[in-house]
C-alpha atoms as a PDB file:
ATOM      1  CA  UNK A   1      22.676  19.455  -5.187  1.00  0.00           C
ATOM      2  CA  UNK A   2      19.115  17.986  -4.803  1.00  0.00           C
ATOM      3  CA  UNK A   3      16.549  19.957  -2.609  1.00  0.00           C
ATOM      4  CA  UNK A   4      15.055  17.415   0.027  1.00  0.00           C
ATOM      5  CA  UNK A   5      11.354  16.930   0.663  1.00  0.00           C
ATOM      6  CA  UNK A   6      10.829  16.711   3.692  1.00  0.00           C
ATOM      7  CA  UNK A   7       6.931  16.656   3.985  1.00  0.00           C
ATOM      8  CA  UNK A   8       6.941  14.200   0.855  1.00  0.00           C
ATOM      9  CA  UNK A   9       9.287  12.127   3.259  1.00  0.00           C
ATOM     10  CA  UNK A  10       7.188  12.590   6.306  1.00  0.00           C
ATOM     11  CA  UNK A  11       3.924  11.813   4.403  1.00  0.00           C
ATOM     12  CA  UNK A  12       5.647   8.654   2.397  1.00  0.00           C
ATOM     13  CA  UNK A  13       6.767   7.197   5.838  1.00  0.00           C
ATOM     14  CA  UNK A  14       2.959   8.415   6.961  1.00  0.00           C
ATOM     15  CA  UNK A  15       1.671   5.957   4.479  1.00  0.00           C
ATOM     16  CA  UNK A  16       4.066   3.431   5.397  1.00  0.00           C
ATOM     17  CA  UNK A  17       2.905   3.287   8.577  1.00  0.00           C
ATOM     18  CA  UNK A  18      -0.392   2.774   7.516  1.00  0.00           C
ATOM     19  CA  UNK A  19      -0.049  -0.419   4.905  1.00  0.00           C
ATOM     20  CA  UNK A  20       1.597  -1.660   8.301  1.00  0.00           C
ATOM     21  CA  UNK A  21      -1.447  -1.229  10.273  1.00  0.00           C
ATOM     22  CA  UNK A  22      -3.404  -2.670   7.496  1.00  0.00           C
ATOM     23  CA  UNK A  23      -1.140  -5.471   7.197  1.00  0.00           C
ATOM     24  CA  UNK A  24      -1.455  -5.742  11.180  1.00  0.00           C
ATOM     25  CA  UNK A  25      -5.502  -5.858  10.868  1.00  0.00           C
ATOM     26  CA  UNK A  26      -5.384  -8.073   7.848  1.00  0.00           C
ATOM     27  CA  UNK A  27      -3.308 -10.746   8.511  1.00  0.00           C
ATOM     28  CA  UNK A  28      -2.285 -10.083  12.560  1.00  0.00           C
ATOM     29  CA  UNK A  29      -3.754 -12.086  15.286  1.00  0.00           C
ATOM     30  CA  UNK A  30      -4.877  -9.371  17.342  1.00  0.00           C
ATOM     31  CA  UNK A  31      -8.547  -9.910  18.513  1.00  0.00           C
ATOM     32  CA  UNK A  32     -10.296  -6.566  17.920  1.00  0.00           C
ATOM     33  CA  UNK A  33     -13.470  -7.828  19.950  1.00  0.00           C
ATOM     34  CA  UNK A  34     -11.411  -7.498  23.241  1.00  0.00           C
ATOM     35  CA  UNK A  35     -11.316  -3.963  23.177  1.00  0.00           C
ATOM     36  CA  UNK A  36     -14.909  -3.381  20.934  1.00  0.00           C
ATOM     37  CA  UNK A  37     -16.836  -5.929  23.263  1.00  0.00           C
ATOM     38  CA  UNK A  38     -18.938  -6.949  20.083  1.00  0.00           C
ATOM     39  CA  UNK A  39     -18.502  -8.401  16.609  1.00  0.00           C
ATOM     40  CA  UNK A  40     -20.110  -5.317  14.978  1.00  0.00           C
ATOM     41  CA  UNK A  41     -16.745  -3.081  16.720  1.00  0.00           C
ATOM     42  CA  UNK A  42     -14.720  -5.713  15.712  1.00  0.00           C
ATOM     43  CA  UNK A  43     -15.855  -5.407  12.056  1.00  0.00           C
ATOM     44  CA  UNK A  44     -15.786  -1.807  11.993  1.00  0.00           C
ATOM     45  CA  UNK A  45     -12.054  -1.639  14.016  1.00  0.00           C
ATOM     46  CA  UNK A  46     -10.741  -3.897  11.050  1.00  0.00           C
ATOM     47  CA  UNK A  47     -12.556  -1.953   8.151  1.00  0.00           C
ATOM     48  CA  UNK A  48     -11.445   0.927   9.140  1.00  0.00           C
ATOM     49  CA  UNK A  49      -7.379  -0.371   9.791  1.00  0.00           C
ATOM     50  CA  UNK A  50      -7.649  -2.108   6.500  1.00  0.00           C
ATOM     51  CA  UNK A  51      -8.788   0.990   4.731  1.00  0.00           C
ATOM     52  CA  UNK A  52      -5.452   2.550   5.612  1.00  0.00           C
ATOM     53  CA  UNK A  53      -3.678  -0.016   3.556  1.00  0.00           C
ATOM     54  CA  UNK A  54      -5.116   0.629   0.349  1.00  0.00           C
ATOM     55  CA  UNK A  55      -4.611   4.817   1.128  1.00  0.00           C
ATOM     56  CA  UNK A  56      -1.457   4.149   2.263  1.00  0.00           C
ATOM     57  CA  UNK A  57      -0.433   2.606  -0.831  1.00  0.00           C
ATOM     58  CA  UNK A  58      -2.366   5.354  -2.887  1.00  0.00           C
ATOM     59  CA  UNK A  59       0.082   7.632  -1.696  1.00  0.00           C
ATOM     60  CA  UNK A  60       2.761   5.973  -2.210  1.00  0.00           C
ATOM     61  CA  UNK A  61       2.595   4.923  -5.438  1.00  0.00           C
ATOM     62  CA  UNK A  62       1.784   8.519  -6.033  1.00  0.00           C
ATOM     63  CA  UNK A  63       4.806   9.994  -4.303  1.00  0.00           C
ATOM     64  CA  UNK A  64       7.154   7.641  -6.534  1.00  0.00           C
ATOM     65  CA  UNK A  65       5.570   7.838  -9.631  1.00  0.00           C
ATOM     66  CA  UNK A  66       5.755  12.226  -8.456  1.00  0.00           C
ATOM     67  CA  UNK A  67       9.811  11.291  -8.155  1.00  0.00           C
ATOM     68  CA  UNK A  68       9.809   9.388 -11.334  1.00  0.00           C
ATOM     69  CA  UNK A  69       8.284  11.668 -13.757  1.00  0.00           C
ATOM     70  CA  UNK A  70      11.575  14.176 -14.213  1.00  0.00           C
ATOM     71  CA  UNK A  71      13.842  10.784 -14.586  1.00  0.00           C
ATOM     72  CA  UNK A  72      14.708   9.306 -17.506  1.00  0.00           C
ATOM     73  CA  UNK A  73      14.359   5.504 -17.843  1.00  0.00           C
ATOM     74  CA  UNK A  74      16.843   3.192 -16.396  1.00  0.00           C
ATOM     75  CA  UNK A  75      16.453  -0.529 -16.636  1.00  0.00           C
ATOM     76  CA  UNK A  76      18.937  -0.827 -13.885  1.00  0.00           C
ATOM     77  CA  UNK A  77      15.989   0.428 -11.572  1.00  0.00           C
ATOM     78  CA  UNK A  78      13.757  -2.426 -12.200  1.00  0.00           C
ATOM     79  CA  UNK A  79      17.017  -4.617 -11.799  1.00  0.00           C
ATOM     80  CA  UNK A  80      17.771  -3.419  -8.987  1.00  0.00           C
ATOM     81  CA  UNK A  81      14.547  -3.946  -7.470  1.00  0.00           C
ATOM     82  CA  UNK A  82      13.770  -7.254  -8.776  1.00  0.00           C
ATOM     83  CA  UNK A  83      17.270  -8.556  -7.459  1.00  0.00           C
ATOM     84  CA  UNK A  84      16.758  -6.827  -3.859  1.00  0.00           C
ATOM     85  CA  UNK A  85      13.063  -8.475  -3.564  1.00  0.00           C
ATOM     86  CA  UNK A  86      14.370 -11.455  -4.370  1.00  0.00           C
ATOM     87  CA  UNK A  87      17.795 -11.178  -2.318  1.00  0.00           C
ATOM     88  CA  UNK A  88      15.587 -10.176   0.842  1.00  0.00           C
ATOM     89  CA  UNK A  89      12.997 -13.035   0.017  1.00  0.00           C
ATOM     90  CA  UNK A  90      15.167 -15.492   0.361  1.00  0.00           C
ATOM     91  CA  UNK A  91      17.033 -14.625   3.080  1.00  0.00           C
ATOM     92  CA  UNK A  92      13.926 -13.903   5.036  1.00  0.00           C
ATOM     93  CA  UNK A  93      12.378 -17.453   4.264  1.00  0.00           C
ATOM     94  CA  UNK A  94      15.771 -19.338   5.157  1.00  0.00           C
ATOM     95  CA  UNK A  95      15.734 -17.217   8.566  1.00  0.00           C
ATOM     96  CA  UNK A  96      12.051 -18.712   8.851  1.00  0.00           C
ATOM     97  CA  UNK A  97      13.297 -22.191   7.975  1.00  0.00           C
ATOM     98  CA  UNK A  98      16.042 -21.873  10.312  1.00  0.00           C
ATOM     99  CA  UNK A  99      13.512 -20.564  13.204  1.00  0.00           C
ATOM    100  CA  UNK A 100      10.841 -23.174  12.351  1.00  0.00           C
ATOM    101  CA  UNK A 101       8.194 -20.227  11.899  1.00  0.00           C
ATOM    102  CA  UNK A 102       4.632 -21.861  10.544  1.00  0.00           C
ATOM    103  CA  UNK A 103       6.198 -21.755   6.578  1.00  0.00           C
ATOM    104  CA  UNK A 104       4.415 -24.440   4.862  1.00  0.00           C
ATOM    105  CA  UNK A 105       6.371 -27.693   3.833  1.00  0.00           C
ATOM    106  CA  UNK A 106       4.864 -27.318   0.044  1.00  0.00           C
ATOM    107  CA  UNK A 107       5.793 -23.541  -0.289  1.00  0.00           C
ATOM    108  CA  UNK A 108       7.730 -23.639  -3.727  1.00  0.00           C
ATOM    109  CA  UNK A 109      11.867 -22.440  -4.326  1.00  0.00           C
ATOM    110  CA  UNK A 110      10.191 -21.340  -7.129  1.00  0.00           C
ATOM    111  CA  UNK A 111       7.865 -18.885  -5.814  1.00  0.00           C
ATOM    112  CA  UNK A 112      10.462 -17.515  -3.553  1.00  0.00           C
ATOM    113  CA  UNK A 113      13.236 -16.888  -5.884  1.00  0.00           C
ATOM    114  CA  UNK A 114      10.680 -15.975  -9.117  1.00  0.00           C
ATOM    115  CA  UNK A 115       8.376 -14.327  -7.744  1.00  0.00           C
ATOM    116  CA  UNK A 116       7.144 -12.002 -10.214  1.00  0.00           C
ATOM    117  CA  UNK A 117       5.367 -13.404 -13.269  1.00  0.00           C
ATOM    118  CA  UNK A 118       2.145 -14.376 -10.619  1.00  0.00           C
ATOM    119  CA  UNK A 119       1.034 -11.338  -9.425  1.00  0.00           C
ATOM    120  CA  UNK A 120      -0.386 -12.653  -6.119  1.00  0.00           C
ATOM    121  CA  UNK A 121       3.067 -13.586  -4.829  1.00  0.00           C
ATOM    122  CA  UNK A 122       4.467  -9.877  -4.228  1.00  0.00           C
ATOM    123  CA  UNK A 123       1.969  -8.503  -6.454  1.00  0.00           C
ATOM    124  CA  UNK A 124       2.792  -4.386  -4.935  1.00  0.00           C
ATOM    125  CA  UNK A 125       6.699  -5.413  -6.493  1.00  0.00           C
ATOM    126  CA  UNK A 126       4.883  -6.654 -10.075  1.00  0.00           C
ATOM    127  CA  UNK A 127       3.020  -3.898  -9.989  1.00  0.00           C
ATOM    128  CA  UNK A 128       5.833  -1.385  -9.455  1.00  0.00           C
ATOM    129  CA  UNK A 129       7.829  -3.274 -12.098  1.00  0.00           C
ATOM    130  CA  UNK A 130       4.835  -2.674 -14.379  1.00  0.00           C
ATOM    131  CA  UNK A 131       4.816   1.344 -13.568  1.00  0.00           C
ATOM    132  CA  UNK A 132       8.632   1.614 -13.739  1.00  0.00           C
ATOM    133  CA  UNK A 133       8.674  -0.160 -17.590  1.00  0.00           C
ATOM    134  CA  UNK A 134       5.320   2.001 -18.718  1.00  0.00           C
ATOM    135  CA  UNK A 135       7.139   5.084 -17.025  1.00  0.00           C
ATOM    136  CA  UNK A 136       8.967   6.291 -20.506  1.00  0.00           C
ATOM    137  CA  UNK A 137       5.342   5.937 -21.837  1.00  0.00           C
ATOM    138  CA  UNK A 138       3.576   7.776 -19.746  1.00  0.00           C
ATOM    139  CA  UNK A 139       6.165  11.028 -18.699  1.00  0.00           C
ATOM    140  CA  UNK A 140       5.672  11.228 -22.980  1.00  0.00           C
ATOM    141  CA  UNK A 141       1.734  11.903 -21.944  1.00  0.00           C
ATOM    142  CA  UNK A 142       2.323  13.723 -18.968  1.00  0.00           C
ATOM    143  CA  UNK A 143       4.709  16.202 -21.335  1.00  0.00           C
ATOM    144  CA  UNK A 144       2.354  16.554 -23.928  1.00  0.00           C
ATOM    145  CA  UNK A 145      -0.832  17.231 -21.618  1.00  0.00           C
ATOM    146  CA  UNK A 146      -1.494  21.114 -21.280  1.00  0.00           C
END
């Protein structure tokens, strides 16, 4: 039976939380000089919310590569994952189309249902890809390192 981890949990949903708020000071509408009354707060506010994203994924690309390192390799895992991204791509975009949420006319099938050779598209899920196929690599370091 496998022993949970709870405060790995807690902090992994931690730094969830905060690659939302990045995401939310990145790319949200939310106009930060309403509540800093000058451009200078405003710029701070979002520097400081857009930090969290890049911690946020710090950790959590830590925590699963922590997870990772006793496994052995399974290319079912990075099947898995490219067919759920992909699954959950589409049917978010069609749910989009369907709404008529601002999805530009010239966005490409392409890009939505291959989305992985261009690293800009989902570029976290190519770079996960990347970690999960060097993975048998580098637990062989990790072993050998006293």
């Amino acid at each position: 039976m496998k022993r949970r981890s709870s405060n790995l949990e807690l902090l992994r949903i931690l730094s969830m939380f905060m690659i939302v708020v990045h995401h939310f000071a990145f790319h949200g509408t939310f106009d930060f000089k309403t509540i800093t009354n000058t451009n200078q707060g405003a710029l701070l506010a979002t520097l400081i919310l857009e930090s969290f994203g890049k911690v946020g994924v710090a950790i959590f690309v830590l925590i699963g590569a922590y997870f990772l390192v006793e496994k052995s390799f399974s290319f079912k895992r990075v099947m898995n994952l490219v067919i759920l991204t992909s699954f959950y791509s589409i049917i978010i975009y069609i749910i989009l189309r369907v709404l008529k949420f601002g999805i530009p006319n010239d966005y490409l099938w392409t890009k939505i249902i291959f989305p992985y050779p261009i690293p800009t598209n989902y570029w976290f899920v190519t770079s996960y890809i990347v970690m999960l196929l060097s993975m048998p690599m580098l637990n062989i370091v990790i072993r050998n390192i006293n």
